[in-house]
PDB file of N, CA and C in Angstrom:
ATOM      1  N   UNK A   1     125.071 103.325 130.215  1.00  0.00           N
ATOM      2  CA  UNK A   1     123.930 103.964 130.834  1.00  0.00           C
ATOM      3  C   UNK A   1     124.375 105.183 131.641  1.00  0.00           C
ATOM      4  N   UNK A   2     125.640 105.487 132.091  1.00  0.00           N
ATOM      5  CA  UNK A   2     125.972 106.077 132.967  1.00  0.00           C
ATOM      6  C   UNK A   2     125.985 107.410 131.972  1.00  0.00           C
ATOM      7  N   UNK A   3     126.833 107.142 130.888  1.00  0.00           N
ATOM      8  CA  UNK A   3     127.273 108.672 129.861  1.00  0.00           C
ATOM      9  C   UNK A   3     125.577 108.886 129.601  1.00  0.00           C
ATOM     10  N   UNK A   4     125.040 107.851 129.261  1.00  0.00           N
ATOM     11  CA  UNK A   4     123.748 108.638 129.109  1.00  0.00           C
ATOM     12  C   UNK A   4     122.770 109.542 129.854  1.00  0.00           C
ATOM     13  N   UNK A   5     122.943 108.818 131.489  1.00  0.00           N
ATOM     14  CA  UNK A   5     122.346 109.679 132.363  1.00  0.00           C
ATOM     15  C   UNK A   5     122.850 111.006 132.217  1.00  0.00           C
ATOM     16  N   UNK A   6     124.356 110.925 132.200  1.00  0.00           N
ATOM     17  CA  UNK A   6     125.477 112.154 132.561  1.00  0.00           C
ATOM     18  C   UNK A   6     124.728 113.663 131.654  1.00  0.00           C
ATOM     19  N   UNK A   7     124.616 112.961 130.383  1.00  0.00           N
ATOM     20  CA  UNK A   7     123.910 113.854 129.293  1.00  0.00           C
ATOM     21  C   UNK A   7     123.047 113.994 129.693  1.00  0.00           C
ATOM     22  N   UNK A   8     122.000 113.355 130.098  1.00  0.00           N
ATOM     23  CA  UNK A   8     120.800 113.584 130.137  1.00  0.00           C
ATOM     24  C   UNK A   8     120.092 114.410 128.997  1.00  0.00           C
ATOM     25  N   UNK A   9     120.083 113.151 128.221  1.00  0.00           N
ATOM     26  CA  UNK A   9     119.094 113.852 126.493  1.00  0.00           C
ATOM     27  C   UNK A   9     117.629 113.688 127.415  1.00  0.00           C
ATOM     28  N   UNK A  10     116.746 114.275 126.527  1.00  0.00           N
ATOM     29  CA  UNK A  10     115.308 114.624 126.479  1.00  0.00           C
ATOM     30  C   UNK A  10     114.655 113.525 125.647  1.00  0.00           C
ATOM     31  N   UNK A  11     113.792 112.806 126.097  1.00  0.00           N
ATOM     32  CA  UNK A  11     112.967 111.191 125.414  1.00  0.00           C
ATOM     33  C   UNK A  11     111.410 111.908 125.138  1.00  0.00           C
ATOM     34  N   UNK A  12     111.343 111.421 124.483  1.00  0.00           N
ATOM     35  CA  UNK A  12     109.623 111.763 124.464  1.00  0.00           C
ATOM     36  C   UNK A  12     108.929 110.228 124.157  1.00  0.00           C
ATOM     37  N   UNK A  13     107.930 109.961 124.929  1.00  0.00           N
ATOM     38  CA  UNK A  13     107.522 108.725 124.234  1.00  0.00           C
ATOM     39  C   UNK A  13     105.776 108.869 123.645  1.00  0.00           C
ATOM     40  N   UNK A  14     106.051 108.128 122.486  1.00  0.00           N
ATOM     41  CA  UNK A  14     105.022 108.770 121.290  1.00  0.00           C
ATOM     42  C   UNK A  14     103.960 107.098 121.257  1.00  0.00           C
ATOM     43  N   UNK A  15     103.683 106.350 122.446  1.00  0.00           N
ATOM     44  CA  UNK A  15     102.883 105.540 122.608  1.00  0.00           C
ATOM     45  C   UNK A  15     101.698 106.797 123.046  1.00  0.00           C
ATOM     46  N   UNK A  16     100.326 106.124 123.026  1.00  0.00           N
ATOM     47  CA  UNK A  16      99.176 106.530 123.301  1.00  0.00           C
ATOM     48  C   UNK A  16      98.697 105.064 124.205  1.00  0.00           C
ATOM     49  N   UNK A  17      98.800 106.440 125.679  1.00  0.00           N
ATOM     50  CA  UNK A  17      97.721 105.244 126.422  1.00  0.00           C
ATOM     51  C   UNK A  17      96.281 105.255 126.631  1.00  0.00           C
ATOM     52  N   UNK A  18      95.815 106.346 126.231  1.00  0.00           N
ATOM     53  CA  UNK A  18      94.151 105.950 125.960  1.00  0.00           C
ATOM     54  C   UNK A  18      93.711 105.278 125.361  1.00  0.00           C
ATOM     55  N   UNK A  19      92.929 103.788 125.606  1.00  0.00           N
ATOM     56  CA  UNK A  19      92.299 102.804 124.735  1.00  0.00           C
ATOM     57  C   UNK A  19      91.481 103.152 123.839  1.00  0.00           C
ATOM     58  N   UNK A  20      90.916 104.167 123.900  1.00  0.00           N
ATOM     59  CA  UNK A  20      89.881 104.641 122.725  1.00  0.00           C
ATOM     60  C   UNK A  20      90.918 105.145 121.404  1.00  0.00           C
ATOM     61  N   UNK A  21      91.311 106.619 122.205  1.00  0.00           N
ATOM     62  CA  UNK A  21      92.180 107.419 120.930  1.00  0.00           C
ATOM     63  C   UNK A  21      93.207 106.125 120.054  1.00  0.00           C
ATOM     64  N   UNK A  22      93.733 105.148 120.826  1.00  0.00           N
ATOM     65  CA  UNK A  22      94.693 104.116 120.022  1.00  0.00           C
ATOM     66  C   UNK A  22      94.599 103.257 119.154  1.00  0.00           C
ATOM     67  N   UNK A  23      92.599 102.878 119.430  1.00  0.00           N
ATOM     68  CA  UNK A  23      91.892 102.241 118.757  1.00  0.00           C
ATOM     69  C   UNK A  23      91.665 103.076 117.244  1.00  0.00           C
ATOM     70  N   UNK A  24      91.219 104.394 117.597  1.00  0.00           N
ATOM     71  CA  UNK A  24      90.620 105.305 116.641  1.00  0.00           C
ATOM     72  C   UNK A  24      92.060 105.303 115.480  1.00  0.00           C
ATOM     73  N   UNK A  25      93.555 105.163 115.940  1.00  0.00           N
ATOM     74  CA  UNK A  25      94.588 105.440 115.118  1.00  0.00           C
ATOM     75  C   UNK A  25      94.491 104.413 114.559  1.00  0.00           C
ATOM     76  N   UNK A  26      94.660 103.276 115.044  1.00  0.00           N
ATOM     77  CA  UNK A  26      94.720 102.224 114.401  1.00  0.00           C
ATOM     78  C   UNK A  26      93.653 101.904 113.000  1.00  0.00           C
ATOM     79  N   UNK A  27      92.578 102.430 113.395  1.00  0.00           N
ATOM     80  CA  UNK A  27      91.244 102.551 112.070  1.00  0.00           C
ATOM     81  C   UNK A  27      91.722 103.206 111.278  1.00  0.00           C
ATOM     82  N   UNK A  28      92.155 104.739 111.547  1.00  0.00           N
ATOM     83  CA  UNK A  28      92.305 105.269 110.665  1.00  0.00           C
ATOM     84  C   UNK A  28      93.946 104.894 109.449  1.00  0.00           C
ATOM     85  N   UNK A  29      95.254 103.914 110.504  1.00  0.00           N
ATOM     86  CA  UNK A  29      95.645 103.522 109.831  1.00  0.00           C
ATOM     87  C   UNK A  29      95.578 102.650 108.907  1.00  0.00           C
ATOM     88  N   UNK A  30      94.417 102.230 109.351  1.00  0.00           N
ATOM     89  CA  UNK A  30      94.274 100.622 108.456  1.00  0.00           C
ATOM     90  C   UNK A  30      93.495 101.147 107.283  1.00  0.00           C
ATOM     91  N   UNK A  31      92.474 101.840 107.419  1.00  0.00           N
ATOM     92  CA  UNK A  31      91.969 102.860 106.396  1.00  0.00           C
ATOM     93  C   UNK A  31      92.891 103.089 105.331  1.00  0.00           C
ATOM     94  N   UNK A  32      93.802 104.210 105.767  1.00  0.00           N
ATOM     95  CA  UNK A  32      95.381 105.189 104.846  1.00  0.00           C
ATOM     96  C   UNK A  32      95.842 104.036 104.012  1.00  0.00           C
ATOM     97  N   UNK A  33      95.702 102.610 104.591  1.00  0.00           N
ATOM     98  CA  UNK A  33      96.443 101.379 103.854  1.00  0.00           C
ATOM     99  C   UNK A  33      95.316 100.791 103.073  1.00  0.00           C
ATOM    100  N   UNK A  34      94.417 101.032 102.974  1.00  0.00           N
ATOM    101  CA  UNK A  34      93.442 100.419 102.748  1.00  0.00           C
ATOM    102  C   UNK A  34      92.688 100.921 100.976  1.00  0.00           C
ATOM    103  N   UNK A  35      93.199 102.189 101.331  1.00  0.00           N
ATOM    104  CA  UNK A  35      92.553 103.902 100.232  1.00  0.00           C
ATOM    105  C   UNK A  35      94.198 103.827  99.497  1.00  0.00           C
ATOM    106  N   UNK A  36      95.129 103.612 100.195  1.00  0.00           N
ATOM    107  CA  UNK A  36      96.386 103.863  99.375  1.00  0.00           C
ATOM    108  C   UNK A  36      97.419 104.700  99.485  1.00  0.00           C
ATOM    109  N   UNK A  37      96.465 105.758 100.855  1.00  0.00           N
ATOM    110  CA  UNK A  37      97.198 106.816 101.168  1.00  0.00           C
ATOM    111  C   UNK A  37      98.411 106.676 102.286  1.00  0.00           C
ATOM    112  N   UNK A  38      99.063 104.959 102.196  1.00  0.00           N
ATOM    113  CA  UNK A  38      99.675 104.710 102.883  1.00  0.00           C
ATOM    114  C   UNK A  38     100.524 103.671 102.814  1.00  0.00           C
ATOM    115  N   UNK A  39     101.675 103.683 102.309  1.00  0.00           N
ATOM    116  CA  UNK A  39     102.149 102.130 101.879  1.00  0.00           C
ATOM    117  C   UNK A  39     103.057 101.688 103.141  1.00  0.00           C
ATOM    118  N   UNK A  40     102.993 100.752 103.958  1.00  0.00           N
ATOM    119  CA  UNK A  40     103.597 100.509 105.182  1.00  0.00           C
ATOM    120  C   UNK A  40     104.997  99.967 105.140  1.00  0.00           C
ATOM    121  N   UNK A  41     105.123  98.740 103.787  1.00  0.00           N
ATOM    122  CA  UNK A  41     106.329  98.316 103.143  1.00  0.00           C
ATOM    123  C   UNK A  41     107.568  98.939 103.504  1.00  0.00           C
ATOM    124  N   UNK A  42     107.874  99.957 103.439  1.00  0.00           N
ATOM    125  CA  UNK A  42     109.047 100.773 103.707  1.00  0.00           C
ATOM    126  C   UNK A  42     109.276 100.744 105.358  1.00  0.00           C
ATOM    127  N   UNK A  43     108.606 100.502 106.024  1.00  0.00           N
ATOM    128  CA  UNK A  43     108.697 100.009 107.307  1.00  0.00           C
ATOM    129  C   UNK A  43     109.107  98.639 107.822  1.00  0.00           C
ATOM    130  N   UNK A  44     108.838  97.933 106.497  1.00  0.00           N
ATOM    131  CA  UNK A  44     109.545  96.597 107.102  1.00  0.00           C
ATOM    132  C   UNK A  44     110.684  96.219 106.910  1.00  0.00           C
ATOM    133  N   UNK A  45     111.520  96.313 107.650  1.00  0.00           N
ATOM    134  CA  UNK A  45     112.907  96.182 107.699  1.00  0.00           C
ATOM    135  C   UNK A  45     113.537  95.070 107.785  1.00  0.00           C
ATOM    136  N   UNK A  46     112.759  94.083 108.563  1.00  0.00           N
ATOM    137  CA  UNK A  46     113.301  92.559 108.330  1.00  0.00           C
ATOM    138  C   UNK A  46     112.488  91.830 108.724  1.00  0.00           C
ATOM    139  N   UNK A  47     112.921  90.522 108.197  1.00  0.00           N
ATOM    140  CA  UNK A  47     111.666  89.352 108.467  1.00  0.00           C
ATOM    141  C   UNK A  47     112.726  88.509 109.411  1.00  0.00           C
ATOM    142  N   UNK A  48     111.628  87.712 110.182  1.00  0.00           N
ATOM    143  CA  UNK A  48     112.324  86.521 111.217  1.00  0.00           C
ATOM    144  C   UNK A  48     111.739  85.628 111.261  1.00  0.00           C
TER     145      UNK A  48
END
């Protein structure tokens, strides 16, 4: 943690805390998966 502070890289965090807009992504992802324009598979990396 320390070399990391030392660097100090740049984070961005790509959560959405507005309850509406997060809701609205989520529709429209489920949609993209839904139409085809979205295969999620390649995202799953492992099962537990």
């Amino acid at each position: 943690m320390q070399l990391w502070n030392w660097r100090g890289p740049g984070l961005i965090n790509a959560h959405e805390r507005n309850a509406t807009v997060y809701a609205r992504g989520v529709r429209e992802e489920i949609g993209a998966i839904e139409t085809g324009r979205l295969d999620p598979f390649f995202l799953l990396t492992h099962i537990y």
